[in-house]
Protein backbone atom coordinates (compact mmCIF):
# COMPACT_ATOMS: atom_id res chain seq x y z
CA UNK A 1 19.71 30.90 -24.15
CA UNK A 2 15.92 30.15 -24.41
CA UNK A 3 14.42 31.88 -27.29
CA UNK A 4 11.30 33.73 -25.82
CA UNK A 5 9.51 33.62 -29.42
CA UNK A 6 9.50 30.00 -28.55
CA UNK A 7 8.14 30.35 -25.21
CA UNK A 8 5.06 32.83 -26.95
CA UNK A 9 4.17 30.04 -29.87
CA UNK A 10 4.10 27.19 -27.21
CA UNK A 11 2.23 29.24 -25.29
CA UNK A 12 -0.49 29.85 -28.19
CA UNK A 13 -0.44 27.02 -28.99
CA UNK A 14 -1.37 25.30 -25.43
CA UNK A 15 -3.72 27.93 -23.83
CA UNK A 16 -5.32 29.30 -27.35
CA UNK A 17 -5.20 27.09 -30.16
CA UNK A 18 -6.49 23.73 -28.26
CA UNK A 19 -7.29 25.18 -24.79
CA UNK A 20 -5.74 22.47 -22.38
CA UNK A 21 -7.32 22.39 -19.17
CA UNK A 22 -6.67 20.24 -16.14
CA UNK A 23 -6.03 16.74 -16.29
CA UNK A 24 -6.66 16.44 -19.88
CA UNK A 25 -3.71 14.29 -22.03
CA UNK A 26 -2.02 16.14 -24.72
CA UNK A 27 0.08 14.29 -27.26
CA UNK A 28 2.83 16.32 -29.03
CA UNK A 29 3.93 14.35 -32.51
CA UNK A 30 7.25 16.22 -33.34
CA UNK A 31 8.26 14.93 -36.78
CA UNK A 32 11.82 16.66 -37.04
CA UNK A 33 13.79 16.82 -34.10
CA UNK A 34 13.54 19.97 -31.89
CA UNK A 35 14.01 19.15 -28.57
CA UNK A 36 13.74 23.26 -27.43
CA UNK A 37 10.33 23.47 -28.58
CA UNK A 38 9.20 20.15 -27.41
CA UNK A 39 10.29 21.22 -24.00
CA UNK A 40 8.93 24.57 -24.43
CA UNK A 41 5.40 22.86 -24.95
CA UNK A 42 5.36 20.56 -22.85
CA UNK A 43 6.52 22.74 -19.61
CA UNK A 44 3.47 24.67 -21.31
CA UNK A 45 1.48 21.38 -21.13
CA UNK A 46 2.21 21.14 -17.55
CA UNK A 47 1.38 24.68 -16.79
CA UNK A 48 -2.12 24.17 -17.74
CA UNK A 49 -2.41 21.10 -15.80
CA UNK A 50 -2.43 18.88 -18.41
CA UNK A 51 -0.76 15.68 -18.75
CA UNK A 52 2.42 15.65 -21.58
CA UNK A 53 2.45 12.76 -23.86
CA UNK A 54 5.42 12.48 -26.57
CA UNK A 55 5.97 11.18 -29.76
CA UNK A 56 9.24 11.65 -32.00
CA UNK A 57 9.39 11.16 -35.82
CA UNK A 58 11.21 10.92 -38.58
CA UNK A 59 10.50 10.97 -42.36
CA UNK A 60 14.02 9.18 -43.16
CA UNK A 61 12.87 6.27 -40.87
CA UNK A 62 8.62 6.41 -42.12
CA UNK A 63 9.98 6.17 -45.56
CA UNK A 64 12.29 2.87 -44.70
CA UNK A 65 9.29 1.71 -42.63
CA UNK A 66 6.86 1.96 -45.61
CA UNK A 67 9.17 0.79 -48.61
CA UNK A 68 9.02 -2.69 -48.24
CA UNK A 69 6.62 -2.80 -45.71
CA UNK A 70 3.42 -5.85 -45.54
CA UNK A 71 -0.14 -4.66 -44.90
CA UNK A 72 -0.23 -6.19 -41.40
CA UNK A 73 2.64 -4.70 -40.20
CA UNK A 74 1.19 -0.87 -41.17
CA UNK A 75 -2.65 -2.05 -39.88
CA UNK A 76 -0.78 -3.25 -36.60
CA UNK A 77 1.02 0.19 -36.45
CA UNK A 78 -2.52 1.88 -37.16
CA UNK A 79 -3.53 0.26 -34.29
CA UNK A 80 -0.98 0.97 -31.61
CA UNK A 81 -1.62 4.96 -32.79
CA UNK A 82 -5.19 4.74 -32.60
CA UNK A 83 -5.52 3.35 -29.57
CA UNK A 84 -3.41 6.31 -27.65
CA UNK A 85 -5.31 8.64 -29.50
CA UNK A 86 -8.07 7.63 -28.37
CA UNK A 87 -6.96 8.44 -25.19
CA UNK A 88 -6.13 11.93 -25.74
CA UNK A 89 -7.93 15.25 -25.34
CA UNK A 90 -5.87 17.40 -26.96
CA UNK A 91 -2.91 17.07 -30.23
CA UNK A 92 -0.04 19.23 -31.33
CA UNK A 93 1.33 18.04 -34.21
CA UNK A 94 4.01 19.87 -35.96
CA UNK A 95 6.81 19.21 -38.55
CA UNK A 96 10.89 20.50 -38.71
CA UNK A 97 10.96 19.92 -42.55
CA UNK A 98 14.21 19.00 -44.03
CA UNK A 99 13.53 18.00 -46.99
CA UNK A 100 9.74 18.28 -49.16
CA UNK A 101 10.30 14.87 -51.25
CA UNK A 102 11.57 12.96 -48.25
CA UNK A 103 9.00 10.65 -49.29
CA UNK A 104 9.54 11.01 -53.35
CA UNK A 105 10.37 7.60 -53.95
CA UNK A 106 7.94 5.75 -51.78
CA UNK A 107 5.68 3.62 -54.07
CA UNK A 108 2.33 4.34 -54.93
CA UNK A 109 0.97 1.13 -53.64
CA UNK A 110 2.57 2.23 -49.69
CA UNK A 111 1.64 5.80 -49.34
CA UNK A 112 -2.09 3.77 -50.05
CA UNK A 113 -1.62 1.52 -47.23
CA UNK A 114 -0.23 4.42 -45.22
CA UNK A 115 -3.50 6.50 -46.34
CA UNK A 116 -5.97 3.72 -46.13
CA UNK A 117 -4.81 2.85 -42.14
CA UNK A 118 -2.60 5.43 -40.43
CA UNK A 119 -3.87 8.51 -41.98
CA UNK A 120 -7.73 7.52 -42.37
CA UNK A 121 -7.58 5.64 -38.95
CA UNK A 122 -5.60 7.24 -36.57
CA UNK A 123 -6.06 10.85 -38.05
CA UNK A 124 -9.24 10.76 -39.83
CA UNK A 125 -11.36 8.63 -37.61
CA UNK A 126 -10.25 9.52 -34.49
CA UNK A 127 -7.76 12.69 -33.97
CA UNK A 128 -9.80 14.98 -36.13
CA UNK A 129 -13.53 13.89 -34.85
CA UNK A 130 -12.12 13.51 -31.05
CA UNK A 131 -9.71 15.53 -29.79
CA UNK A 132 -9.05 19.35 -29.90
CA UNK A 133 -6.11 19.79 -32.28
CA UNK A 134 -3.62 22.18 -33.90
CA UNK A 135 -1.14 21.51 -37.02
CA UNK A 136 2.21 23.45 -37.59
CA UNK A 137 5.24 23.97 -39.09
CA UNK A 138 8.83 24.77 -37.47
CA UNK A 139 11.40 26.68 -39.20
CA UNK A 140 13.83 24.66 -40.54
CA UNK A 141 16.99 25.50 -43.52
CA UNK A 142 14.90 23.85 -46.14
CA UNK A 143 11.59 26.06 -45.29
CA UNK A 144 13.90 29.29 -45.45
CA UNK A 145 15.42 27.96 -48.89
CA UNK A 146 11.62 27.15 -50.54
CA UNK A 147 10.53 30.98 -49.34
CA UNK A 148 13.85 32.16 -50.95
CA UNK A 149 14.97 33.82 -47.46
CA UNK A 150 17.77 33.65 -45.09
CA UNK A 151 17.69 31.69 -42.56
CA UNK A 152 17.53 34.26 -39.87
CA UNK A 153 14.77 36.64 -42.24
CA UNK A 154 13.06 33.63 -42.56
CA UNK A 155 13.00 32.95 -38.37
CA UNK A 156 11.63 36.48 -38.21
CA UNK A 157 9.03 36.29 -40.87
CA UNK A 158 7.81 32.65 -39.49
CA UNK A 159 7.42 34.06 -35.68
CA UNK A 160 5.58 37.20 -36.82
CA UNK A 161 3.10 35.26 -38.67
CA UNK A 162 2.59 32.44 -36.14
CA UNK A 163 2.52 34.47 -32.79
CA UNK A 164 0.51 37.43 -34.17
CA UNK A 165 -2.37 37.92 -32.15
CA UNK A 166 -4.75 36.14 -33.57
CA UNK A 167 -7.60 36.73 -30.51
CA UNK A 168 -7.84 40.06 -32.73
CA UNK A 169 -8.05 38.29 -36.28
CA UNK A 170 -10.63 36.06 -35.16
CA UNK A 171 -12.79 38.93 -33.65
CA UNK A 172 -12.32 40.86 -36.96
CA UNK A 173 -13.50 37.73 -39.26
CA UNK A 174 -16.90 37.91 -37.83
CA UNK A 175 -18.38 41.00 -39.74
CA UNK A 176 -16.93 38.54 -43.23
CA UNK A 177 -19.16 35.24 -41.29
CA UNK A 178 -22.00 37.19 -41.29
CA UNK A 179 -21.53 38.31 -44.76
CA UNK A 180 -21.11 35.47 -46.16
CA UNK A 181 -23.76 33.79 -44.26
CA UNK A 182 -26.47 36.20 -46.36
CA UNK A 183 -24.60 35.08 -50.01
CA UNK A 184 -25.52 33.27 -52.68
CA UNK A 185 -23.08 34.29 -55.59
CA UNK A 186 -19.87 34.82 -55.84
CA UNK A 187 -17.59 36.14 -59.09
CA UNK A 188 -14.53 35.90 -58.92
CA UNK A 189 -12.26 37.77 -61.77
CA UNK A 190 -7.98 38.01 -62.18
CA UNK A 191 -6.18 38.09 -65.10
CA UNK A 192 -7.43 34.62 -67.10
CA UNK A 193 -9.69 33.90 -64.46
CA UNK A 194 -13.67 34.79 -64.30
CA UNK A 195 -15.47 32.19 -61.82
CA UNK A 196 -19.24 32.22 -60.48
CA UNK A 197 -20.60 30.09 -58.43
CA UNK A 198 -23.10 29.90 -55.27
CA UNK A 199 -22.47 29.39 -51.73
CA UNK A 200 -26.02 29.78 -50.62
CA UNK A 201 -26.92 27.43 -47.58
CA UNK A 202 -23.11 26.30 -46.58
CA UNK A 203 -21.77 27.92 -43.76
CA UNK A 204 -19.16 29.93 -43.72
CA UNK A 205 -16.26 28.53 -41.06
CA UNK A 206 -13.27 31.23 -39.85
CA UNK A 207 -9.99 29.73 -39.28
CA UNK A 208 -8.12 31.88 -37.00
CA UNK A 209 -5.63 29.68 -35.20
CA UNK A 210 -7.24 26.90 -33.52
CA UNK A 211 -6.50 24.64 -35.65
CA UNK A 212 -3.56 25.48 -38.03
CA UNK A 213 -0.67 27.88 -37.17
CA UNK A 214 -0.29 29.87 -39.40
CA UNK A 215 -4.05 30.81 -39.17
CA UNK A 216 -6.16 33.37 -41.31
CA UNK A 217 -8.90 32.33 -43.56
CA UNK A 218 -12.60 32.47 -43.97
CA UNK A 219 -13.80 29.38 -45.93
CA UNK A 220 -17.19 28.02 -47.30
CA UNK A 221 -17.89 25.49 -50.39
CA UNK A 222 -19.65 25.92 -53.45
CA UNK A 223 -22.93 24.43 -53.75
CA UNK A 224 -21.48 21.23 -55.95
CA UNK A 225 -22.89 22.12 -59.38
CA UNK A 226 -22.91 25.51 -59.56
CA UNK A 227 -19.31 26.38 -60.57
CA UNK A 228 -19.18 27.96 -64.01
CA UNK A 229 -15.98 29.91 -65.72
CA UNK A 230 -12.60 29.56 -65.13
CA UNK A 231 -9.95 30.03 -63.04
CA UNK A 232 -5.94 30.29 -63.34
CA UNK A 233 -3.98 30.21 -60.87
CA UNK A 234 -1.13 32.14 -60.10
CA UNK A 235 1.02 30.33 -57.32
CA UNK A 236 3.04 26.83 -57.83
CA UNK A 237 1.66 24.07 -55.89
CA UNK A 238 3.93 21.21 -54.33
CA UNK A 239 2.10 18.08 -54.77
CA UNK A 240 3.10 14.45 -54.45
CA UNK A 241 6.53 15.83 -54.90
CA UNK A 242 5.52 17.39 -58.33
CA UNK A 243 5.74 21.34 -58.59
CA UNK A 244 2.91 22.83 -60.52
CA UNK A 245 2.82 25.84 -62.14
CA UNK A 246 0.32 27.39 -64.47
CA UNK A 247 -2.62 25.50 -63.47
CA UNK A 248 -5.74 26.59 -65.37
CA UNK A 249 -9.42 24.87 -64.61
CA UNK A 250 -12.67 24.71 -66.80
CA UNK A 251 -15.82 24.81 -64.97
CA UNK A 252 -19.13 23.35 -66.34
CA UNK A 253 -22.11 22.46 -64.29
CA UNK A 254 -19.80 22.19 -60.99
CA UNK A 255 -17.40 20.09 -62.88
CA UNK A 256 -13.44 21.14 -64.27
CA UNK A 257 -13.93 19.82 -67.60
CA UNK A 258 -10.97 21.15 -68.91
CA UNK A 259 -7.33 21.29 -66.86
CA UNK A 260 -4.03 22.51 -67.87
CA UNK A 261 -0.70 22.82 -66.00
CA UNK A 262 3.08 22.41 -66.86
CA UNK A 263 2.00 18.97 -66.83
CA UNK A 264 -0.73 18.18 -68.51
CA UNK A 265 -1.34 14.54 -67.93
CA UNK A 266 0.15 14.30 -64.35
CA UNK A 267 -2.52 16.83 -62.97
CA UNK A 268 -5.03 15.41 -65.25
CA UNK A 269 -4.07 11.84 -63.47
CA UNK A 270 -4.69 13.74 -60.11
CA UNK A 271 -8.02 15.01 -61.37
CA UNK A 272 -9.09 11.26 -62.19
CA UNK A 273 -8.36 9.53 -58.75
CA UNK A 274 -12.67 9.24 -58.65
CA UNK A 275 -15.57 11.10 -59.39
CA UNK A 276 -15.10 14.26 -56.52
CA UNK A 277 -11.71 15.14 -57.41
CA UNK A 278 -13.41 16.78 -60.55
CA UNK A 279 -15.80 18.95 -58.15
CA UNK A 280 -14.60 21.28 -55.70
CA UNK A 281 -14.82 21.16 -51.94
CA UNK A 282 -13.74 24.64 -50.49
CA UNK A 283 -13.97 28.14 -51.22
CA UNK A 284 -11.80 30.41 -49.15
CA UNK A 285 -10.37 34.01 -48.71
CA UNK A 286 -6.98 34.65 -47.05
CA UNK A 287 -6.36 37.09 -44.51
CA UNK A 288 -3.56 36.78 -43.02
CA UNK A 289 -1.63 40.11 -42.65
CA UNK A 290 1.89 38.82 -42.51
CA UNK A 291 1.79 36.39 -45.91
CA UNK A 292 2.24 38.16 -49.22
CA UNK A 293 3.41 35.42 -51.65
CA UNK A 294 3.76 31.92 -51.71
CA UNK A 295 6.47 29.81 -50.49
CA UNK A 296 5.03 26.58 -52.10
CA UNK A 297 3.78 25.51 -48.37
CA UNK A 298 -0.08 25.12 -48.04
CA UNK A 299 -0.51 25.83 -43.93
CA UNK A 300 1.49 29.43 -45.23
CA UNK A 301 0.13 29.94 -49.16
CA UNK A 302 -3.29 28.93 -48.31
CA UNK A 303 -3.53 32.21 -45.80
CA UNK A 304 -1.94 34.58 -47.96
CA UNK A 305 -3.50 38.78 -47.37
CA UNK A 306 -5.44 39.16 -50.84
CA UNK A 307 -6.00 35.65 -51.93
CA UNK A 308 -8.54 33.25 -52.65
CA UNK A 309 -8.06 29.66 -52.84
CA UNK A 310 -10.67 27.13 -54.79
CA UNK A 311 -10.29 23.53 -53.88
CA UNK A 312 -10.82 20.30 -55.77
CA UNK A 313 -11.17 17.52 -54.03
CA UNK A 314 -13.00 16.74 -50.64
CA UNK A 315 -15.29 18.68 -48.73
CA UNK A 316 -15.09 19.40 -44.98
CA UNK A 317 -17.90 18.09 -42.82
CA UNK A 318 -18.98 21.11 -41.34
CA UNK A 319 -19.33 22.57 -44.28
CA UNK A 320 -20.31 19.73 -46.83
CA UNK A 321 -21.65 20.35 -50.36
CA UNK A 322 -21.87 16.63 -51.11
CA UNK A 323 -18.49 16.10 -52.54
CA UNK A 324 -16.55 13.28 -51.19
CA UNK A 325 -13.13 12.86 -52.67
CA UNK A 326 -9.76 11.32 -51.75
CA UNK A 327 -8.21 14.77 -53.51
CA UNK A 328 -8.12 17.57 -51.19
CA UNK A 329 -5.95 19.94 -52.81
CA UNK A 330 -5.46 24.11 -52.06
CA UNK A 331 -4.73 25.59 -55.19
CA UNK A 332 -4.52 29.73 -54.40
CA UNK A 333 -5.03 32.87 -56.34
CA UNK A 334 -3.66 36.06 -55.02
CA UNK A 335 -5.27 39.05 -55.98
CA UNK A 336 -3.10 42.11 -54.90
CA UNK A 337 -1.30 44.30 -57.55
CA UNK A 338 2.15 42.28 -57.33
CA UNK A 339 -0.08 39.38 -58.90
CA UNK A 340 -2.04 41.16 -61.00
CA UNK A 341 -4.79 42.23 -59.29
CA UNK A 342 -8.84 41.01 -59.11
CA UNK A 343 -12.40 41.56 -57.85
CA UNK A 344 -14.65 39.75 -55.43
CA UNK A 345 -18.51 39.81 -56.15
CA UNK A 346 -21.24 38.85 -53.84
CA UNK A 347 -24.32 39.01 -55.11
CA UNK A 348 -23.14 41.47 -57.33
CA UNK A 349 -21.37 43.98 -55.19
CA UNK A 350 -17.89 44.54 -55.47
CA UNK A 351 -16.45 43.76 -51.70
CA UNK A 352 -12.66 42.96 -52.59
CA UNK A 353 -10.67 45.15 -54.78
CA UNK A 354 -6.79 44.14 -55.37
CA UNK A 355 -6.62 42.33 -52.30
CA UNK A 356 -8.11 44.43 -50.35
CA UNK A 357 -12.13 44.66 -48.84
CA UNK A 358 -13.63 48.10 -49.43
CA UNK A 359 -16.92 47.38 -48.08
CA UNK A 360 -16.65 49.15 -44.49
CA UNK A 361 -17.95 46.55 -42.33
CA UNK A 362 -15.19 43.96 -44.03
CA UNK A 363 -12.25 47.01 -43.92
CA UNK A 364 -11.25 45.62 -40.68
CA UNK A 365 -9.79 42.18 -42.29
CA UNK A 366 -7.31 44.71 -44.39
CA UNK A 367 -3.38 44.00 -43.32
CA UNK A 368 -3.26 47.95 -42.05
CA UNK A 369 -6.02 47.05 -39.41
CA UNK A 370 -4.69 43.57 -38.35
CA UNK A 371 -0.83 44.60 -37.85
CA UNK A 372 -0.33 47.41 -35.32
């Protein structure tokens, strides 16, 4: 029996998130294996009057490919992918993950030619810049284990989140645009963590599911040398198959001078791929409703009702500080009770308390106003 949750998300994901009109080419990159959604979209596809391209992967077989792979055999492959993106107006990409280190053991010098061609080529330079796009996860056993859920509590949590109606979030966010828009300083304080910093001239960009599902943040960037203070963290990160925990930064002059984890030299080594990985690149508050903790997932943790998260790393075009890095990495601070609570300043007024906005005009972003 078709599951109609299915139906809904495909549906979102065709006629909201990228909009597919007629006779435009949509590609759908399934890296997994779930041929009910892939038909669910692409009957979707067809709906619309669009045309239904497919493409099937596998991170068993893109790990074999890349392990004792040559250059030209992974610039050839960068070009066979570029060139049918270039064809396309619209991309769905999602992944069925089965297992997060899939790619553990892939050597250093590999993921860089897989970076350097497929990912800055085909993604980069030409998905992101020309085509209307959306990013996702599918629920898999391995996604239910890393949120600590069953299976089927899992299923329910992941289809609440991704086919809530996010028409409504995105009307909501504007009031917190316009806010921010009028900002120059922000504080941020937690438990270890007191943070300042301006945001005066970058725009403020709302992310409410038209490009990422799960959707729900508000994010802007720190003018580059203006961070001061510090900030700890209070969710693990899953990075390059490393899980971090305790991650503290030390701000001076827009740069962490100081940087502390349960590994101290491995994040440090991250920190020191080139000059912007030292600087941030984003600034963002979380929304979302339906996302409480962190599941060690960034499309999920980075979205998460009461949290902030503070990027080092690379800085999004349309809203550029300056900082180019390779790095790009959401590190998040939740702010409700559970985690200890915390205060958003701008410009000296308190607007977020615990997690929550008590200035009225923002009140609307709380989880009791976005979930009927």
């Amino acid at each position: 029996m078709l599951d109609s949750r299915v139906e809904k998300l495909a549906d979102i994901l065709v006629n909201y998130s990228v909009g597919v009109q007629p006779g435009e080419n949509v590609l759908i990159q399934d890296t997994g294996f779930e041929p009910a959604f892939d038909r669910a979209l692409i009957r979707a596809v067809h709906k619309a009057g669009g045309r239904a391209f497919h493409t099937l992967r596998d991170k068993t077989i893109d790990r074999e490919l890349l392990i004792d792979a040559p250059s030209e055999q992974v610039e050839l492959q960068a070009e066979f992918e570029r060139a049918r993106m270039a064809k396309m107006q619209c991309y769905i990409g999602y992944s069925a993950i089965r297992n997060m280190n899939a790619m553990g053991d892939v050597p250093g010098d590999k993921m860089d030619l897989y970076n350097k061609h497929i990912w800055k080529k085909v993604h980069m330079e030409t998905r992101l810049p020309g085509t209307r796009w959306v990013v996702l996860r599918y629920p898999t056993a391995a996604m239910a284990q890393m949120a600590s859920m069953s299976e089927e509590a899992f299923e329910r949590f992941y289809f609440d989140v991704c086919t809530m109606d996010y028409r409504r979030m995105s009307l909501a966010m504007d009031p917190l645009v316009e806010y921010l828009k009028h900002t120059d300083r922000v504080r941020i304080v937690a438990k270890g963590t007191d943070l300042s910093f301006s945001i005066k001239g970058l725009p403020p960009i709302k992310c409410d599911g038209q490009m990422n599902i799960p959707d729900g943040e508000v994010y802007t960037a720190p003018v580059r040398e203006s961070v001061n203070g510090v900030i700890a963290y209070n969710t693990p990160s899953e990075h390059q198959g490393f899980t971090y925990e305790g991650i503290r930064f030390e701000f001076k002059d827009g740069r962490i001078i100081k940087a502390s984890s349960n590994d101290d030299e491995r994040i440090n080594r991250v920190l020191d791929t080139d000059e912007g990985a030292r600087y941030v690149g984003e600034f963002a508050i979380g929304v979302n409703p339906y996302i409480t903790r962190a599941m060690k997932e960034t499309l999920f943790d980075e979205k998460i009702a009461g949290s902030i998260h503070f990027t080092p790393g690379n800085s999004y075009d349309d809203c550029f500080n300056g900082n180019r890095s390779a790095v790009h990495w959401d590190l998040v601070l939740i702010q409700t009770p559970e985690f200890g609570g915390g205060e958003i300043y701008f410009d000296d007024t308190l607007v977020r308390k615990d997690g929550l906005f008590v200035v009225p005009e923002l009140m609307g972003l709380n989880p009791d106003r976005l979930i009927d």
